[in-house]
Protein backbone atom coordinates (compact mmCIF):
# COMPACT_ATOMS: atom_id res chain seq x y z
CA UNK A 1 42.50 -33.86 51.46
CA UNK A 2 40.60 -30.84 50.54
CA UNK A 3 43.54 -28.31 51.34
CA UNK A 4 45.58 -30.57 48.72
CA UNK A 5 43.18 -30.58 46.21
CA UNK A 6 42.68 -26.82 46.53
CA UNK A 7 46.44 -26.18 46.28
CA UNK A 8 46.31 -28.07 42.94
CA UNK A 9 43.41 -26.05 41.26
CA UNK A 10 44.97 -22.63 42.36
CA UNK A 11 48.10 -24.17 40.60
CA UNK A 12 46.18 -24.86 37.52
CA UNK A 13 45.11 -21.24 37.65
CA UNK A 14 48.51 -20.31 37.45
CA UNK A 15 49.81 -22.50 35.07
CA UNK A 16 46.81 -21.55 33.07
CA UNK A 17 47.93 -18.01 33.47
CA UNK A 18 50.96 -18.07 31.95
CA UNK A 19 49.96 -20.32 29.46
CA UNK A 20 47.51 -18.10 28.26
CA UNK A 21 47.86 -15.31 25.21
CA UNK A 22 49.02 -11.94 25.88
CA UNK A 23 46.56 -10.72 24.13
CA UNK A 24 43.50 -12.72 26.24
CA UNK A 25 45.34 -11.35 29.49
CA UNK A 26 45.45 -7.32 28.11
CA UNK A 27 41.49 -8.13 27.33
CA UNK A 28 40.96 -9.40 30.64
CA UNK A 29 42.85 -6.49 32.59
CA UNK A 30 40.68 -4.08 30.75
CA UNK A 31 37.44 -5.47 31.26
CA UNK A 32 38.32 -5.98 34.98
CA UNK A 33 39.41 -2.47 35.65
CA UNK A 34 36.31 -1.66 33.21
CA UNK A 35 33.91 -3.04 36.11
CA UNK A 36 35.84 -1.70 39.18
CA UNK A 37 34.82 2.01 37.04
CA UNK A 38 31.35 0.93 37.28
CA UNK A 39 31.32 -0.39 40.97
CA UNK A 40 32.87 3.02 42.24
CA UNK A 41 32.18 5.48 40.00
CA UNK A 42 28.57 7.55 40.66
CA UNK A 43 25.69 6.78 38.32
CA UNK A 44 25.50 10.52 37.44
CA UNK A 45 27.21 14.05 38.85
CA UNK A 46 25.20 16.58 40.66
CA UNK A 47 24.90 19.80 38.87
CA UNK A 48 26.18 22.94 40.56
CA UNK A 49 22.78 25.07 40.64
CA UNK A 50 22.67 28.87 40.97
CA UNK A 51 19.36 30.01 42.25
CA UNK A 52 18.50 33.66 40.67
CA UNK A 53 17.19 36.14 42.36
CA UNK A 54 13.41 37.66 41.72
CA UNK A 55 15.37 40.63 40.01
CA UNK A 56 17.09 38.76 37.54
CA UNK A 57 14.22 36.26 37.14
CA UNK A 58 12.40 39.72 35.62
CA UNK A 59 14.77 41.16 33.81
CA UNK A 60 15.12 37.37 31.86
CA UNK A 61 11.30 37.53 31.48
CA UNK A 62 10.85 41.14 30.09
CA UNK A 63 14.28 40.30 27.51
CA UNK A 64 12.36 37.20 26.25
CA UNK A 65 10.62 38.03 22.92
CA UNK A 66 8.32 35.15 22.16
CA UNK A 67 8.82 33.84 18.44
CA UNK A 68 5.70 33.16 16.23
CA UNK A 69 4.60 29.76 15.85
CA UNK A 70 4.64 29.98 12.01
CA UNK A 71 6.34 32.00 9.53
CA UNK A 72 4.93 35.48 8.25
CA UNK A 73 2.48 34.29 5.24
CA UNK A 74 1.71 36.69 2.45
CA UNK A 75 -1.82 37.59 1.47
CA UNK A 76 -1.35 36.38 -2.29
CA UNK A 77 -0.55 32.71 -0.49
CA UNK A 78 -1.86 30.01 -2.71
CA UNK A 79 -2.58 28.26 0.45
CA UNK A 80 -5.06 31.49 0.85
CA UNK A 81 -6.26 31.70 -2.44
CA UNK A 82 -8.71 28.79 -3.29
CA UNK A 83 -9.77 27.57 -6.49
CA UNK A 84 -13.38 27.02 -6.41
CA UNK A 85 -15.17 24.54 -8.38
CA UNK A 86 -18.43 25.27 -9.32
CA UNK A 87 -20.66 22.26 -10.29
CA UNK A 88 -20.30 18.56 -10.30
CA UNK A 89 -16.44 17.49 -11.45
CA UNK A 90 -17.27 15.84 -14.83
CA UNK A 91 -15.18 15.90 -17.98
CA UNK A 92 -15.77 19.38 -18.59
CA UNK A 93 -15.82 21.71 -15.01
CA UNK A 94 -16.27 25.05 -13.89
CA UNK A 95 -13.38 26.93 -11.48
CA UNK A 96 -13.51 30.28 -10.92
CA UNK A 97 -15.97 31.01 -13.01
CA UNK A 98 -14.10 29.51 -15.80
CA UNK A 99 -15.07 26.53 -18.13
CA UNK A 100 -12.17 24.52 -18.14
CA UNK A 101 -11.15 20.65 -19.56
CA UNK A 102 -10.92 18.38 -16.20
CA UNK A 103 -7.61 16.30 -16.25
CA UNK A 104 -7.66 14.79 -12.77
CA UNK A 105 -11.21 12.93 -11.92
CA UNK A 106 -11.66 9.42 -11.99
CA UNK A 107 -14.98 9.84 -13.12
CA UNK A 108 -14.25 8.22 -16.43
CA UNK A 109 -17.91 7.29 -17.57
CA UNK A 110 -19.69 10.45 -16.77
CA UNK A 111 -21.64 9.03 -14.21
CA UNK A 112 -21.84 11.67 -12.12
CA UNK A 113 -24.32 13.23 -14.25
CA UNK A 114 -26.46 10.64 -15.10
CA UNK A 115 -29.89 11.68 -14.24
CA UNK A 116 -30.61 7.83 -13.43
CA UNK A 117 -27.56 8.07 -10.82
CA UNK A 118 -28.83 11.33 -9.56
CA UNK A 119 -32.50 9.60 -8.81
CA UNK A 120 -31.39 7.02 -7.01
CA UNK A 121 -28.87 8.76 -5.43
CA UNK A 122 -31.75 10.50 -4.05
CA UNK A 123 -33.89 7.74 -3.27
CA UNK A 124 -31.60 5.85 -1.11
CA UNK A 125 -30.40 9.49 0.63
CA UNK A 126 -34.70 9.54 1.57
CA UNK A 127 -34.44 6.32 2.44
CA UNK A 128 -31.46 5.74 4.58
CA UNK A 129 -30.04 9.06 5.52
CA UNK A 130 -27.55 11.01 5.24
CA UNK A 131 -23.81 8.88 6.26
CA UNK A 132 -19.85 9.42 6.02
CA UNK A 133 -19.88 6.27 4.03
CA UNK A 134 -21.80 2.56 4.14
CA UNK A 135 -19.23 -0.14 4.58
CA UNK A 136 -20.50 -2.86 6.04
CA UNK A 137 -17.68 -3.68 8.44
CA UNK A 138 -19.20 0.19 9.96
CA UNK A 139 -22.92 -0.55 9.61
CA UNK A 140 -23.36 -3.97 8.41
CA UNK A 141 -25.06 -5.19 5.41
CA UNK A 142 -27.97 -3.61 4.00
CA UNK A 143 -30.47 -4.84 1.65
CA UNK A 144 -28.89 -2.24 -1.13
CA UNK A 145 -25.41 -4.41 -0.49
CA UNK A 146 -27.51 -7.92 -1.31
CA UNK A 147 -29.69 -6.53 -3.96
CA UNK A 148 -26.17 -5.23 -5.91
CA UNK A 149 -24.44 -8.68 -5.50
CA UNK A 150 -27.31 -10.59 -6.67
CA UNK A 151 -27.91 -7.66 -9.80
CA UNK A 152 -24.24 -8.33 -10.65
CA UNK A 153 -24.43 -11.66 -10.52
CA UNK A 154 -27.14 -12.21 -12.75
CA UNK A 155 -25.36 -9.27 -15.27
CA UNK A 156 -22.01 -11.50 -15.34
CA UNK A 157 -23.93 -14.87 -15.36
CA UNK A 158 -22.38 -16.39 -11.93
CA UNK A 159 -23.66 -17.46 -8.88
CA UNK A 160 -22.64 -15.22 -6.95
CA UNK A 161 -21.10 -11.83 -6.80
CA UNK A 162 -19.23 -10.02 -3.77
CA UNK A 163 -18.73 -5.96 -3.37
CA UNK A 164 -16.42 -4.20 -1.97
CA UNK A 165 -16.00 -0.83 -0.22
CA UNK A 166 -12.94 0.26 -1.84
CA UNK A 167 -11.14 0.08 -4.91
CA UNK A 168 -7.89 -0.93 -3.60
CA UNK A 169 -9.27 -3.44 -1.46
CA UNK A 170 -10.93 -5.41 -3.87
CA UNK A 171 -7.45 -5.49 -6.20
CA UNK A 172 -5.40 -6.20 -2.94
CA UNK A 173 -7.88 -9.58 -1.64
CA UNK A 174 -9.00 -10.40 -5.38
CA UNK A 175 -5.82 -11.55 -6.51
CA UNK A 176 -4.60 -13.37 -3.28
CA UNK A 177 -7.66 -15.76 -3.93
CA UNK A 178 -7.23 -16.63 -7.21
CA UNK A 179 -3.47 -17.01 -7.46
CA UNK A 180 -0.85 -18.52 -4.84
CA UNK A 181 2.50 -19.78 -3.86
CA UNK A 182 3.87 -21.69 -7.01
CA UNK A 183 1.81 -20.24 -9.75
CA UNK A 184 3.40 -17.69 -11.93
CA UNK A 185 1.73 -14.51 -12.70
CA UNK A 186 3.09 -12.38 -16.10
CA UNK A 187 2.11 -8.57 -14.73
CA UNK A 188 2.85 -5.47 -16.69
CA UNK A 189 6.19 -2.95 -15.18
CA UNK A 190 3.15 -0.04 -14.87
CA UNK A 191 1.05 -1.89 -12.83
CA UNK A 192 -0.73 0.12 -9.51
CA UNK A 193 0.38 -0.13 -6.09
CA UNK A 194 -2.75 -2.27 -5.47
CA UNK A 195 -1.64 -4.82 -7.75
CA UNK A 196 1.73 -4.98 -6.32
CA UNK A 197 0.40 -5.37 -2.81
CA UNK A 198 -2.14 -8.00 -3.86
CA UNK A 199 0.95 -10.15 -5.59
CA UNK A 200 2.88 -9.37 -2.46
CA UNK A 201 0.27 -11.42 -0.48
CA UNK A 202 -0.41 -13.92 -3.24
CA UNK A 203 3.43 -15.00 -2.84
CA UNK A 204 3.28 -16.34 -6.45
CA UNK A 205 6.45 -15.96 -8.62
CA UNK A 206 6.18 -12.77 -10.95
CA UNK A 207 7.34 -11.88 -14.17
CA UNK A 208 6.88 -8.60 -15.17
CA UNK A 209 7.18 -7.18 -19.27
CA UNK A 210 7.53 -3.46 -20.55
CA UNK A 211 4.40 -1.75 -20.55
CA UNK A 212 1.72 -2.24 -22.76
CA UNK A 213 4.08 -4.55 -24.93
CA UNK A 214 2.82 -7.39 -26.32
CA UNK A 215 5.60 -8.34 -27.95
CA UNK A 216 7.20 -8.47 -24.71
CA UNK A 217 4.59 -10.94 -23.10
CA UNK A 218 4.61 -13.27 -25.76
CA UNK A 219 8.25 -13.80 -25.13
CA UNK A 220 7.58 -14.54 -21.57
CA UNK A 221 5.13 -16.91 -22.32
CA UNK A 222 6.83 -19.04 -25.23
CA UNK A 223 9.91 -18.78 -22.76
CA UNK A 224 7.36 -20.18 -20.19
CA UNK A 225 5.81 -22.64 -22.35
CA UNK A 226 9.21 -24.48 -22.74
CA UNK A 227 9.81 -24.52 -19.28
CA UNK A 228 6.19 -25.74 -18.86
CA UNK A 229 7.26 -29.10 -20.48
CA UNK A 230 9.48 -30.08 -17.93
CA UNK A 231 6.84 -29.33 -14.68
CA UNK A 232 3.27 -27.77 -15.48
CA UNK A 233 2.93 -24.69 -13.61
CA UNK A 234 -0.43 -22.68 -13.22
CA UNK A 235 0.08 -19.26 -15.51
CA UNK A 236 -1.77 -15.94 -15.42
CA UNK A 237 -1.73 -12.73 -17.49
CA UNK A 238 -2.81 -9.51 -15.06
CA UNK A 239 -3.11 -6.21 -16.47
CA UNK A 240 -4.55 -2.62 -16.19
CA UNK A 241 -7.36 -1.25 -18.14
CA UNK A 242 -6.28 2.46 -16.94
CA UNK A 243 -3.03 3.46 -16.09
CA UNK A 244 -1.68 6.69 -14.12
CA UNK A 245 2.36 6.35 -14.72
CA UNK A 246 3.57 10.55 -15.13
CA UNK A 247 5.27 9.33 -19.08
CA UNK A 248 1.76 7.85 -20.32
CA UNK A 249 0.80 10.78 -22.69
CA UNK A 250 -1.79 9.30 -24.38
CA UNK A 251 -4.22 6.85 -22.97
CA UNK A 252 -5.77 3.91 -24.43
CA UNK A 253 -9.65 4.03 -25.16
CA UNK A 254 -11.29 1.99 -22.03
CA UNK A 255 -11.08 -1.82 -22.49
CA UNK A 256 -11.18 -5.21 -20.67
CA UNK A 257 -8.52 -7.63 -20.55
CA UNK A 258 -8.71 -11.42 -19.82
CA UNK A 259 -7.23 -13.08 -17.83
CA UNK A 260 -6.64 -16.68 -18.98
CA UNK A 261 -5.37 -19.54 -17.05
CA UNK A 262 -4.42 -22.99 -18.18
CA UNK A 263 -7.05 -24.52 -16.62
CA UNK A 264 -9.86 -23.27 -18.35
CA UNK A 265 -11.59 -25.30 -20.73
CA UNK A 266 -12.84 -24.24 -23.82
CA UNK A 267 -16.95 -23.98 -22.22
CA UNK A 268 -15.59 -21.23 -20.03
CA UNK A 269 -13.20 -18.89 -22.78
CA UNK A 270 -16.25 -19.45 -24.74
CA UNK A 271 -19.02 -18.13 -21.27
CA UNK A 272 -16.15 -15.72 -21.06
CA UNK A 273 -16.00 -14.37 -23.99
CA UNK A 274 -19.58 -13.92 -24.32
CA UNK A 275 -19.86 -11.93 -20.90
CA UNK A 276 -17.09 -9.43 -21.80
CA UNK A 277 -18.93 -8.58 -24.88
CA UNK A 278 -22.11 -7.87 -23.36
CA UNK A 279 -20.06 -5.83 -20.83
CA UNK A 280 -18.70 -3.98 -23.18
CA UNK A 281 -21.58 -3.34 -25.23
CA UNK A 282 -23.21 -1.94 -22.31
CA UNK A 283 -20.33 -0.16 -20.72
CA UNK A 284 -17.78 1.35 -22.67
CA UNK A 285 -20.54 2.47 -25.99
């Protein structure tokens, strides 16, 4: 019984066999003879080596001529020629001895040479020491971090107020918290990387106008407006104060921009209002 039933499956292989496409049966030769290659054929061939005598071993050695590690540099290098700044880098700055106009600081208030800064620059250097920096995911929080938040705090009239270490940082988390997957956020083309990262991680959907055009945004938002009337969505403006695009010639004067959702009511445009007037007052006169 089993020799019968053998016979008939080797004569379904054949019948199989011829049955099958030509082309299947030229794919299967080759892949066949493909693996008989690899079971015979060595993994790698043996190199024939020639061992040198100590002779020629020298005669290589004293004919090699190392090669410098970097190209000949010239004395008048501007890699060797430093500019030296001389004094703190405010608006106006000395370098080499010269007065010059200083286009690339972001000290944009002068604070660097506020005698008040200066004081308590030195009063916490007296106090603390001398560090690379004071984050407090390095050192954890000091009294000067609390003191700040609960300063600003009271300055801005909120609860409570949270600092950051970094610039970019605070951009990048800031606008993750406040805006999120289904809200729509209308963000100028010349917006900074930050920005860009933080609405990366916010996930919301972005419309961007031309830069520093008004006109532009209104259009958005009567254009969003319409579409609001069919299913309310959660809308935010998000600009730059400063920008540093290459074709801005002329900057704006400082200012602050609000940023206004539909959720507000009336109590807080009015708290807000008031706070950006005081900040102004006291920051950008």
């Amino acid at each position: 019984m089993a020799t019968a039933t053998e016979q008939w499956v080797l004569v379904e292989m054949v019948q199989a066999l011829y049955e099958a496409p030509a082309y299947h049966l030229i794919l299967e030769g080759i892949l066949i003879l493909w693996i008989i290659r690899l079971l015979f054929s060595k993994t790698y061939k043996l190199q024939e080596r020639s061992d040198l005598t100590v002779k020629e071993k020298e005669e290589l050695i004293e004919e090699w001529q190392p090669e410098p590690l970097v190209p000949p540099v010239p004395k008048d290098h501007p890699a060797l020629n430093y500019n030296i700044v001389s004094g703190p880098p405010s608006h106006k700055t000395v370098v080499n001895g010269k007065e010059c106009i200083n286009f690339a600081s972001f000290n944009f208030l002068g604070l660097l040479d506020n005698p008040r800064v200066k004081a308590a620059a030195l009063a916490s250097l007296k106090k603390y020491g001398v560090g690379t920096c004071g984050p407090r995911g390095f050192y954890g929080t000091f009294d000067v971090h609390l003191d700040l938040e609960d300063r600003l705090a009271k300055f801005m009239k909120t609860e409570e107020a949270i600092i950051y270490s970094y610039g970019f940082a605070t951009i990048a988390s800031a606008i993750p918290a406040y805006s999120k997957r289904g809200d729509i956020v209308f963000v100028d083309r010349a917006a900074c990387f930050a920005i860009q990262k933080g609405l990366q991680a916010s996930r919301s959907d972005i419309k961007l106008f031309k830069h520093n055009d008004m006109a532009d945004l209104e259009r958005l938002l009567k254009e969003q407006e319409i579409e609001d009337q069919k299913c309310m969505n959660r809308s935010i403006a998000l600009t730059q104060a400063r920008y540093l695009e290459k074709e801005e010639k002329c900057l704006p004067p400082p200012s602050i921009r609000v940023v206004v959702t539909v959720e507000q009511t009336e109590e807080e445009l009015e708290r807000a209002a008031s706070t950006i007037k005081e900040v102004a007052q006291a920051v950008l006169l």
